[in-house]
C-alpha atoms as a PDB file:
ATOM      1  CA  UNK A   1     159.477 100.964 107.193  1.00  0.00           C
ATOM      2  CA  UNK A   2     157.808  99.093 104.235  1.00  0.00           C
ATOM      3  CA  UNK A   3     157.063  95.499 103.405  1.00  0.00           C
ATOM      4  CA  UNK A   4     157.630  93.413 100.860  1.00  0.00           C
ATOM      5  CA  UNK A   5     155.650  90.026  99.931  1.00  0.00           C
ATOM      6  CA  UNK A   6     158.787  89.326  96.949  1.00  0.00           C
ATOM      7  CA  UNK A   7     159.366  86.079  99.708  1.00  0.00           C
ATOM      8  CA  UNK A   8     155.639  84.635  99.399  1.00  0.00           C
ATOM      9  CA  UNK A   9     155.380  84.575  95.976  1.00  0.00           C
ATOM     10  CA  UNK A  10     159.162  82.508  95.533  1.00  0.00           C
ATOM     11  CA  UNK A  11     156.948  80.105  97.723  1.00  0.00           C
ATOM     12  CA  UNK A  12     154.049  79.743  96.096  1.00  0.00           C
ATOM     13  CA  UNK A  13     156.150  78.921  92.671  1.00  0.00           C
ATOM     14  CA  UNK A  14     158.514  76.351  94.574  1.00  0.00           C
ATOM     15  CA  UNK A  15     155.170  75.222  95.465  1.00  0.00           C
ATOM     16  CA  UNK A  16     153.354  75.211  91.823  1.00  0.00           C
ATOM     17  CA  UNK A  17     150.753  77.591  93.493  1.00  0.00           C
ATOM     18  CA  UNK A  18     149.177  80.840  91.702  1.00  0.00           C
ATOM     19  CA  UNK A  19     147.623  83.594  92.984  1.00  0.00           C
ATOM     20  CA  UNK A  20     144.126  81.783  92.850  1.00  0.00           C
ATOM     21  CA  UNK A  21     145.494  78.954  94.366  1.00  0.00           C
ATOM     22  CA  UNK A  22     146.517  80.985  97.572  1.00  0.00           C
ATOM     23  CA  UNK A  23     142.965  82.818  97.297  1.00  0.00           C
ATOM     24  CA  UNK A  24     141.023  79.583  97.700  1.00  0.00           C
ATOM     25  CA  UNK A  25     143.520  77.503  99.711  1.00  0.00           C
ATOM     26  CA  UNK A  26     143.714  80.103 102.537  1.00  0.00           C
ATOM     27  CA  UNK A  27     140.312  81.672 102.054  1.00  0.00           C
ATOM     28  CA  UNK A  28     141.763  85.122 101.118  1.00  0.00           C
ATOM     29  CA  UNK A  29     139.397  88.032  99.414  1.00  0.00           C
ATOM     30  CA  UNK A  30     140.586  89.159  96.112  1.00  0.00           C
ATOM     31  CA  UNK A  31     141.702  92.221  97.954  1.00  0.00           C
ATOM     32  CA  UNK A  32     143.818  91.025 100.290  1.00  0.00           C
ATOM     33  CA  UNK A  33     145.731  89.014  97.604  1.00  0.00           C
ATOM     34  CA  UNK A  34     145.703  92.556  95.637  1.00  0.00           C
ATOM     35  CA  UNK A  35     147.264  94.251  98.672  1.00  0.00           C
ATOM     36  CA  UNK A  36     150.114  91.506  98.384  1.00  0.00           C
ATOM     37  CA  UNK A  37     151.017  91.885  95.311  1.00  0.00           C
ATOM     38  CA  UNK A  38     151.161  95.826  95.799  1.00  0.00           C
ATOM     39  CA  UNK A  39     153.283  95.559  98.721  1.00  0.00           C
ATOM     40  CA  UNK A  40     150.649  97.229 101.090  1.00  0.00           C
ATOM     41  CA  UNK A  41     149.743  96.277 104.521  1.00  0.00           C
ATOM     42  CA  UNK A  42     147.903  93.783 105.719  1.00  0.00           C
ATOM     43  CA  UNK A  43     146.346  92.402 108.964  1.00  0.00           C
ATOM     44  CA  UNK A  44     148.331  89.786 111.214  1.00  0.00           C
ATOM     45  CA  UNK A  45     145.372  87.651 110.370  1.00  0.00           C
ATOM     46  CA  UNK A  46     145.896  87.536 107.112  1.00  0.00           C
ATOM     47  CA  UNK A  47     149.482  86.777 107.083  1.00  0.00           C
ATOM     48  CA  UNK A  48     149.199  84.611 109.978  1.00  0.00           C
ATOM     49  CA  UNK A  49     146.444  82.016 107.576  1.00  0.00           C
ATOM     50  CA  UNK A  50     148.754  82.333 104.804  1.00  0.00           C
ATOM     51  CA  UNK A  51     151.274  80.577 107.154  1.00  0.00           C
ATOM     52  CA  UNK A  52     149.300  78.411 108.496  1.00  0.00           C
ATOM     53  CA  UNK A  53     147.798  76.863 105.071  1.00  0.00           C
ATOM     54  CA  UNK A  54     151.798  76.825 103.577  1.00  0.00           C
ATOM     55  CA  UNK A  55     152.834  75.251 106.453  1.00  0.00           C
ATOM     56  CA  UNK A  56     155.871  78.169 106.924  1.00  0.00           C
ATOM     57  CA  UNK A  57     156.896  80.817 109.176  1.00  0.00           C
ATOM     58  CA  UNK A  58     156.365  85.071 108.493  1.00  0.00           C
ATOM     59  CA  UNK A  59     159.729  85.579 107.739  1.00  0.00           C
ATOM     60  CA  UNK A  60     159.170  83.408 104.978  1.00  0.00           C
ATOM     61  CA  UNK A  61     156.732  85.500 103.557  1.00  0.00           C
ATOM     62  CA  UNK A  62     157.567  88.833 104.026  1.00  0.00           C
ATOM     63  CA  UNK A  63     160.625  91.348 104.637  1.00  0.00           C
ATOM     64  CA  UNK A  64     160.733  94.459 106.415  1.00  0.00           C
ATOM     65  CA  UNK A  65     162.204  97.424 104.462  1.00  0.00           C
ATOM     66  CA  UNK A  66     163.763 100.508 106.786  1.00  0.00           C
ATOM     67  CA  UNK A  67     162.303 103.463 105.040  1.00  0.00           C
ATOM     68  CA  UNK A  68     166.122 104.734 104.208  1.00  0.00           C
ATOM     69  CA  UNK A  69     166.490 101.294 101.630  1.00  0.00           C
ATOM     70  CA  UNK A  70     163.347 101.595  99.966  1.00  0.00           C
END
Protein backbone atom coordinates (compact mmCIF):
# COMPACT_ATOMS: atom_id res chain seq x y z
CA UNK A 1 0.00 0.00 0.00
CA UNK A 2 1.24 3.59 -0.79
CA UNK A 3 0.14 7.07 0.12
CA UNK A 4 -0.61 9.90 -1.49
CA UNK A 5 -0.60 13.66 -0.06
CA UNK A 6 -2.46 14.83 -3.85
CA UNK A 7 -5.56 15.68 -0.98
CA UNK A 8 -3.34 18.15 1.26
CA UNK A 9 -2.07 20.13 -1.23
CA UNK A 10 -5.99 20.78 -2.97
CA UNK A 11 -6.27 22.17 0.70
CA UNK A 12 -3.69 24.25 1.13
CA UNK A 13 -4.66 26.08 -2.41
CA UNK A 14 -8.50 26.30 -1.39
CA UNK A 15 -6.80 27.75 1.48
CA UNK A 16 -4.22 30.31 -0.36
CA UNK A 17 -1.45 28.38 1.59
CA UNK A 18 2.11 27.32 0.02
CA UNK A 19 4.39 24.98 0.97
CA UNK A 20 6.17 27.57 3.35
CA UNK A 21 3.09 28.51 4.69
CA UNK A 22 2.37 24.87 5.97
CA UNK A 23 6.21 24.72 7.10
CA UNK A 24 5.84 27.63 9.50
CA UNK A 25 2.13 27.37 10.37
CA UNK A 26 2.47 23.75 11.63
CA UNK A 27 6.12 23.87 12.60
CA UNK A 28 7.16 21.23 9.98
CA UNK A 29 11.12 20.64 9.01
CA UNK A 30 11.87 21.18 5.44
CA UNK A 31 12.06 17.44 5.29
CA UNK A 32 9.02 16.44 6.33
CA UNK A 33 7.31 18.85 3.85
CA UNK A 34 9.88 17.17 1.21
CA UNK A 35 8.60 13.71 2.17
CA UNK A 36 5.00 15.10 1.28
CA UNK A 37 5.49 16.19 -1.72
CA UNK A 38 7.35 12.81 -2.68
CA UNK A 39 4.62 10.76 -1.48
CA UNK A 40 6.81 9.01 1.26
CA UNK A 41 5.89 8.18 4.72
CA UNK A 42 5.59 10.05 7.44
CA UNK A 43 5.01 9.86 11.25
CA UNK A 44 1.33 10.04 12.75
CA UNK A 45 2.75 13.10 14.39
CA UNK A 46 3.32 14.79 11.61
CA UNK A 47 0.14 14.26 9.89
CA UNK A 48 -1.75 14.47 12.98
CA UNK A 49 -0.23 18.66 13.44
CA UNK A 50 -0.97 19.19 9.94
CA UNK A 51 -4.63 18.48 10.95
CA UNK A 52 -4.70 20.06 13.76
CA UNK A 53 -3.27 23.60 12.41
CA UNK A 54 -5.92 23.17 9.09
CA UNK A 55 -8.50 22.51 11.27
CA UNK A 56 -9.43 19.02 9.05
CA UNK A 57 -9.52 15.42 9.39
CA UNK A 58 -6.59 12.64 7.79
CA UNK A 59 -8.69 11.59 5.21
CA UNK A 60 -8.54 14.96 4.07
CA UNK A 61 -5.06 14.87 3.62
CA UNK A 62 -4.06 11.76 2.46
CA UNK A 63 -5.27 8.50 0.47
CA UNK A 64 -4.24 5.08 0.80
CA UNK A 65 -3.16 3.37 -2.47
CA UNK A 66 -3.45 -0.78 -2.50
CA UNK A 67 -0.15 -1.67 -4.01
CA UNK A 68 -2.17 -3.42 -7.13
CA UNK A 69 -3.49 0.54 -8.23
CA UNK A 70 -0.34 2.20 -7.91
Amino acid sequence: MSVSYRKLWHLLLDKKLKKIDLERKVGLSHYAVLQLSKDKDVSTEVLTKICDALDCGIDDIVDFIPANKR
